[in-house]
Protein backbone atom coordinates (compact mmCIF):
# COMPACT_ATOMS: atom_id res chain seq x y z
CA UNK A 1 19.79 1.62 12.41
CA UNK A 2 21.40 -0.89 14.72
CA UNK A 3 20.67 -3.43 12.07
CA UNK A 4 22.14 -1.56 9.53
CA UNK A 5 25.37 -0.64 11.23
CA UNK A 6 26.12 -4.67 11.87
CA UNK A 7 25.24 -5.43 8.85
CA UNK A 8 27.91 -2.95 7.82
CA UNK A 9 30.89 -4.45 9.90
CA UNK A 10 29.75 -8.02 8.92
CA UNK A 11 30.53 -7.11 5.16
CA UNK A 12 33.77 -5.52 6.71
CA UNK A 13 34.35 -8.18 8.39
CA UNK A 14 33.83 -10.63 5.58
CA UNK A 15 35.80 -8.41 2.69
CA UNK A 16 38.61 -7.75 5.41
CA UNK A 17 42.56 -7.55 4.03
CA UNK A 18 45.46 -7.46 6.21
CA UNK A 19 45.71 -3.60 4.99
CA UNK A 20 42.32 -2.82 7.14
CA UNK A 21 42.97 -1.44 9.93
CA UNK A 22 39.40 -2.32 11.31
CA UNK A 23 36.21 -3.88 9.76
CA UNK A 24 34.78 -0.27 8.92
CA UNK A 25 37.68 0.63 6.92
CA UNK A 26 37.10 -2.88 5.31
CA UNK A 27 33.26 -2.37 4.68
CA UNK A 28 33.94 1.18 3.01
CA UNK A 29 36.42 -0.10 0.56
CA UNK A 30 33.90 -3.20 -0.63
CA UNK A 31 31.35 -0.78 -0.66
CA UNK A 32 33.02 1.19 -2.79
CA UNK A 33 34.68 -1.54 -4.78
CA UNK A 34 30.56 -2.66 -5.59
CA UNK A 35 29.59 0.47 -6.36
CA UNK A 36 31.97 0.78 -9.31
CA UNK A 37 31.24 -3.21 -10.28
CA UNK A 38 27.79 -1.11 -10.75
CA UNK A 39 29.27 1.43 -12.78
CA UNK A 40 28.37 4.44 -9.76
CA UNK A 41 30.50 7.07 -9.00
CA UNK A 42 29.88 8.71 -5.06
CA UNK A 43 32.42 10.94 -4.71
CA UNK A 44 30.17 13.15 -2.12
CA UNK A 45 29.80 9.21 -0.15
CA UNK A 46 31.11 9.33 3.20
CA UNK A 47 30.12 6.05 5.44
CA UNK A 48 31.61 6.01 9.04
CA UNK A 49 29.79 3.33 10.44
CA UNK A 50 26.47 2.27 8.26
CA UNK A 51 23.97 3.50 10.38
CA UNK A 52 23.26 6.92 9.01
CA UNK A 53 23.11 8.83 11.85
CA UNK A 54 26.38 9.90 11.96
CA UNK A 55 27.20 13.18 11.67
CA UNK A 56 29.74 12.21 9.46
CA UNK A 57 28.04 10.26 6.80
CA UNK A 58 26.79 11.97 3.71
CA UNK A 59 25.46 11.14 0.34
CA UNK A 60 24.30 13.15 -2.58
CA UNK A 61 20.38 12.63 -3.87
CA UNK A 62 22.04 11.82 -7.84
CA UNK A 63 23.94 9.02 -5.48
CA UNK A 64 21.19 7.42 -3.47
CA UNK A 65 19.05 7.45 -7.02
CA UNK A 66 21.52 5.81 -8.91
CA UNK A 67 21.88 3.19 -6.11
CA UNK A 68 18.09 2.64 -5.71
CA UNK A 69 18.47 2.59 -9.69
CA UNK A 70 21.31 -0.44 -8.84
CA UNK A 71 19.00 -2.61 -6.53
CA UNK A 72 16.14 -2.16 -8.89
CA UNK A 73 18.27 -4.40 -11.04
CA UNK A 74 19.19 -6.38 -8.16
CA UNK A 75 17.95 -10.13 -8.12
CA UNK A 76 17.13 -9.21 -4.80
CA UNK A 77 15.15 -5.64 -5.66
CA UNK A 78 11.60 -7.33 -4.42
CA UNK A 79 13.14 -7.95 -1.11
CA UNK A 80 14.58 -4.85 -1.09
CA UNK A 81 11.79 -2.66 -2.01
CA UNK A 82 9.47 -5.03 -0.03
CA UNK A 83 12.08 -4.11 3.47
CA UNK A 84 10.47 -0.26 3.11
CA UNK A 85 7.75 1.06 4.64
CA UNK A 86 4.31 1.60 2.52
CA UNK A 87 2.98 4.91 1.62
CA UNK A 88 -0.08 5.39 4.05
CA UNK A 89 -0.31 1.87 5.53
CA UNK A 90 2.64 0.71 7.87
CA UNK A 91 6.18 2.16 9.43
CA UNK A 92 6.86 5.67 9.48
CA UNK A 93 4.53 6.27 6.20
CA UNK A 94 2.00 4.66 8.01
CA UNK A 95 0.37 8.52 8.64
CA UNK A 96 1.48 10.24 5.40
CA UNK A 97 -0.17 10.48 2.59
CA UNK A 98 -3.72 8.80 3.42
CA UNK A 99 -6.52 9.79 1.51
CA UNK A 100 -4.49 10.51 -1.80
CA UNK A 101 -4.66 7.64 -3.86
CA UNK A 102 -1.27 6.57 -2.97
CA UNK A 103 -1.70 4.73 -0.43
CA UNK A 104 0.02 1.37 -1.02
CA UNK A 105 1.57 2.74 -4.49
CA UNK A 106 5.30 4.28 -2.79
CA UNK A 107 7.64 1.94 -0.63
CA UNK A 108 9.64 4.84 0.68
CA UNK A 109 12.28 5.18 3.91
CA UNK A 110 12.33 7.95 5.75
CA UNK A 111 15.18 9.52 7.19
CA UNK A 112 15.81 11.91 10.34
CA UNK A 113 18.16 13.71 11.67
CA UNK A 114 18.00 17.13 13.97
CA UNK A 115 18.66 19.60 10.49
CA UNK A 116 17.86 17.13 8.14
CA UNK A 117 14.43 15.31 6.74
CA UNK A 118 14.71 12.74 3.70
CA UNK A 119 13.06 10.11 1.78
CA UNK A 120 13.88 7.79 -0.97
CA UNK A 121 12.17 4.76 -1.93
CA UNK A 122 9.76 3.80 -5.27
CA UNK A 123 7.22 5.39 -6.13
CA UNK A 124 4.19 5.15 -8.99
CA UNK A 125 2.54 8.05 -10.87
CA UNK A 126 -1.04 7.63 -12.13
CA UNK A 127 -0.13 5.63 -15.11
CA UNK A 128 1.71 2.63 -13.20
CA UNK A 129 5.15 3.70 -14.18
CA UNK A 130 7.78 3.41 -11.24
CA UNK A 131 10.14 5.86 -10.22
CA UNK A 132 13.18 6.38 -8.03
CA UNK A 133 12.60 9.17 -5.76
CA UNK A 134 14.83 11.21 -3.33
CA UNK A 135 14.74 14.01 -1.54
CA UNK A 136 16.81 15.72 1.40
CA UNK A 137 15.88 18.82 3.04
CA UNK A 138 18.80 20.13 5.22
CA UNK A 139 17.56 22.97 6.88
CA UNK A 140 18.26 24.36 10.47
CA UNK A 141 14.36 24.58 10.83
CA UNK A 142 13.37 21.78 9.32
CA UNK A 143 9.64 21.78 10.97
CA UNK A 144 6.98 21.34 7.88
CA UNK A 145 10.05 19.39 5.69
CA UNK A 146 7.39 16.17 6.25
CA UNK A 147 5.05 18.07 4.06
CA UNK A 148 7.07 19.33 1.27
CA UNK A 149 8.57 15.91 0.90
CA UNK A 150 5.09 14.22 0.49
CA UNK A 151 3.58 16.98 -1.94
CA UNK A 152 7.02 15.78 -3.91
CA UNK A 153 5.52 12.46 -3.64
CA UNK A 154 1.96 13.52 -4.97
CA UNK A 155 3.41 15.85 -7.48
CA UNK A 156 5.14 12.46 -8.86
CA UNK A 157 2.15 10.76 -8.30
CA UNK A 158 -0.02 13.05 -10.64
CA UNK A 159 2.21 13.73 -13.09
């Protein structure tokens, strides 16, 4: 999340006009600015400072997909997709899903917050074909969300 959050004021930084009052305000509006080069529209997008665990910061599932859409038709998508942790096998999948036949077959990021539990990644069903996936569960009890999320994954997966 660190990471994330200076890679976030470097594009600021970067994309900076004299109009900016700071390099976050700068890295929102070249956000935005790419996002319609892509042709996506994130009205429910709020980004205070790139790290995702602001309070602040939203983003609709239809807007992550359509981004993970985007970088899937990114020159960079292998690097991209290859930056996610593997279903079963390393980061915080490492645990999930063994056993299942997917292990290996979803590169999916997980996501955390005290009401909230997400993923959203690539994943494969049983004939090879890949899909965006996303899910967030906001819930004030969100104990068992971890579970729902990966049946979402195996339901996918057996389709």
């Amino acid at each position: 999340n660190t990471m994330a959050q200076q890679l976030f004021l470097s594009i600021g930084q970067q994309f900076r006009d004299p109009v900016d009052t700071d390099d976050a305000k700068a890295a929102q509006r070249a956000i935005r600015n790419w996002l319609a080069r892509k042709g996506i529209t994130a009205p429910h997008l709020v980004i205070e400072n790139g790290s995702g665990l602001s309070r602040a910061e939203r983003v609709s599932a239809r807007e992550m997909a359509a981004m993970l859409q985007a970088a899937w038709q990114s020159p960079y998508a292998a690097e991209f997709i290859a930056s996610m942790p593997l279903v079963g096998m390393d980061g915080t999948m490492r645990k999930r899903l063994r056993r299942t036949g997917m292990e290996g077959l979803a590169h999916i990021k997980t996501g955390t917050l005290n009401n909230v539990r997400a993923i959203a990644g690539y994943t494969r069903d049983a004939k090879g074909k890949t899909w965006a996936v996303v899910a967030i569960l906001n819930d004030p009890r969100p104990w068992g969300a971890s579970s729902i999320l990966d049946q979402a994954l195996l339901d996918i997966y057996q389709r």
